[in-house]
Protein backbone atom coordinates (compact mmCIF):
# COMPACT_ATOMS: atom_id res chain seq x y z
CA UNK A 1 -17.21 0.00 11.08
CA UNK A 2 -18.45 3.58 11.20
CA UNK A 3 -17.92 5.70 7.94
CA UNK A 4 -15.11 8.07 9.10
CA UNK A 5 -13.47 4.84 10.22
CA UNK A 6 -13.57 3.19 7.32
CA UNK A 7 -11.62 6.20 5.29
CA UNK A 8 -9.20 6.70 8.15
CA UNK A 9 -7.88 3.08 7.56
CA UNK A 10 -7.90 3.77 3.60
CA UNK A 11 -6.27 6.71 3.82
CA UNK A 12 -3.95 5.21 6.24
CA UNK A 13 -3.48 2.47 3.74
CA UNK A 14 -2.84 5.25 0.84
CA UNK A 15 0.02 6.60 2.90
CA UNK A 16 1.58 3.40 3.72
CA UNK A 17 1.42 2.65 -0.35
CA UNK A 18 2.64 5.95 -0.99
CA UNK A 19 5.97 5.40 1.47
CA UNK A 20 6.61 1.41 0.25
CA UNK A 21 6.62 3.13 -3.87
CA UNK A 22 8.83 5.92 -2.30
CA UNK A 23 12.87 5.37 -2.73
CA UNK A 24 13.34 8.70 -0.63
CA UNK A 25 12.17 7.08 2.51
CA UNK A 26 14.88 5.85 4.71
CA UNK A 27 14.77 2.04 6.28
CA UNK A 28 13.92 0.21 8.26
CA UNK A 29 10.28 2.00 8.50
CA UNK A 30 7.78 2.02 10.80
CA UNK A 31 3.95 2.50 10.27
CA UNK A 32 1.53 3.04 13.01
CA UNK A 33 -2.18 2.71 11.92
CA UNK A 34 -5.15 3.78 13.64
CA UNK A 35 -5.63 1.08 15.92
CA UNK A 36 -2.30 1.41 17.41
CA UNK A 37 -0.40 -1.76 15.61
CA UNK A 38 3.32 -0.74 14.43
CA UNK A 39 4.25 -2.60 11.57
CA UNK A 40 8.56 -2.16 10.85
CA UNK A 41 9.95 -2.74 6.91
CA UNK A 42 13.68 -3.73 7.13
CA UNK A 43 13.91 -2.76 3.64
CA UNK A 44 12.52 -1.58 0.92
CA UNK A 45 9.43 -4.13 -0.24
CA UNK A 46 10.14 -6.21 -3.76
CA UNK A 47 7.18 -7.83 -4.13
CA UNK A 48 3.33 -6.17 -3.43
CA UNK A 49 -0.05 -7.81 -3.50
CA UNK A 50 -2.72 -5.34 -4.11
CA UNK A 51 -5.91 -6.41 -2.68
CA UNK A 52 -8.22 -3.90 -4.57
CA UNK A 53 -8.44 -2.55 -7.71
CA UNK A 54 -7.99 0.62 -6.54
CA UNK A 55 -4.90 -0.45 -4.97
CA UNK A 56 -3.85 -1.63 -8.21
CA UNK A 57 -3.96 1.68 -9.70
CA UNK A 58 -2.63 3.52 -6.87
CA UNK A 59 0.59 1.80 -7.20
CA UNK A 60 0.70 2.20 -10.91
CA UNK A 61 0.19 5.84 -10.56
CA UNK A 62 3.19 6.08 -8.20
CA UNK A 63 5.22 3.97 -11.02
CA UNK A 64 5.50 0.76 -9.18
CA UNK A 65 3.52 -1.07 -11.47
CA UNK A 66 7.08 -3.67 -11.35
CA UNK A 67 6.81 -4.63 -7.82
CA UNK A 68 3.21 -6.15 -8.33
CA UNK A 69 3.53 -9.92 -8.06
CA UNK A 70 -0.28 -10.43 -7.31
CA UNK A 71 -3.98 -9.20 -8.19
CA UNK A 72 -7.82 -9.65 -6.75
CA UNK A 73 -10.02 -11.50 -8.85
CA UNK A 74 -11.65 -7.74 -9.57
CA UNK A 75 -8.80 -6.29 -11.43
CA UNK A 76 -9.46 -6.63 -14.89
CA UNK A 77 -6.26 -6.35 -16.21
CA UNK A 78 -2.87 -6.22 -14.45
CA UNK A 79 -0.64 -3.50 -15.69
């Protein structure tokens, strides 16, 4: 994967965290990513896995620390 692709999918990524820790986004909600695949929420999401630390943080930033059910083996220490 070529560098600018690679940061187009994690920034796609960051928006798609940003709108599941967002109660001002209406349902169901559709996100396109950059290879063209639609993915539709029928509601808001209870439960997120992060897969990264990063990810991790990102949520906890946008106080959804509470919908984390799951870690990677990097995270040091779950919120």
């Amino acid at each position: 994967m070529s560098g600018s692709g690679f940061y187009k999918r994690w920034a796609s990524l960051f928006a798609l965290l940003a709108a599941l820790a967002s109660a001002a986004w209406a349902y169901p909600l559709s996100v396109t990513d950059d290879l063209g695949v639609t993915v539709t929420l029928e509601r808001e999401p209870e439960r997120v896995v992060a897969m990264m630390p990063s990810h991790t943080e990102t949520l906890c930033a946008l106080d959804a620390c509470d919908t984390l059910v799951g870690v990677d083996d990097a995270t040091k220490s779950a919120p």
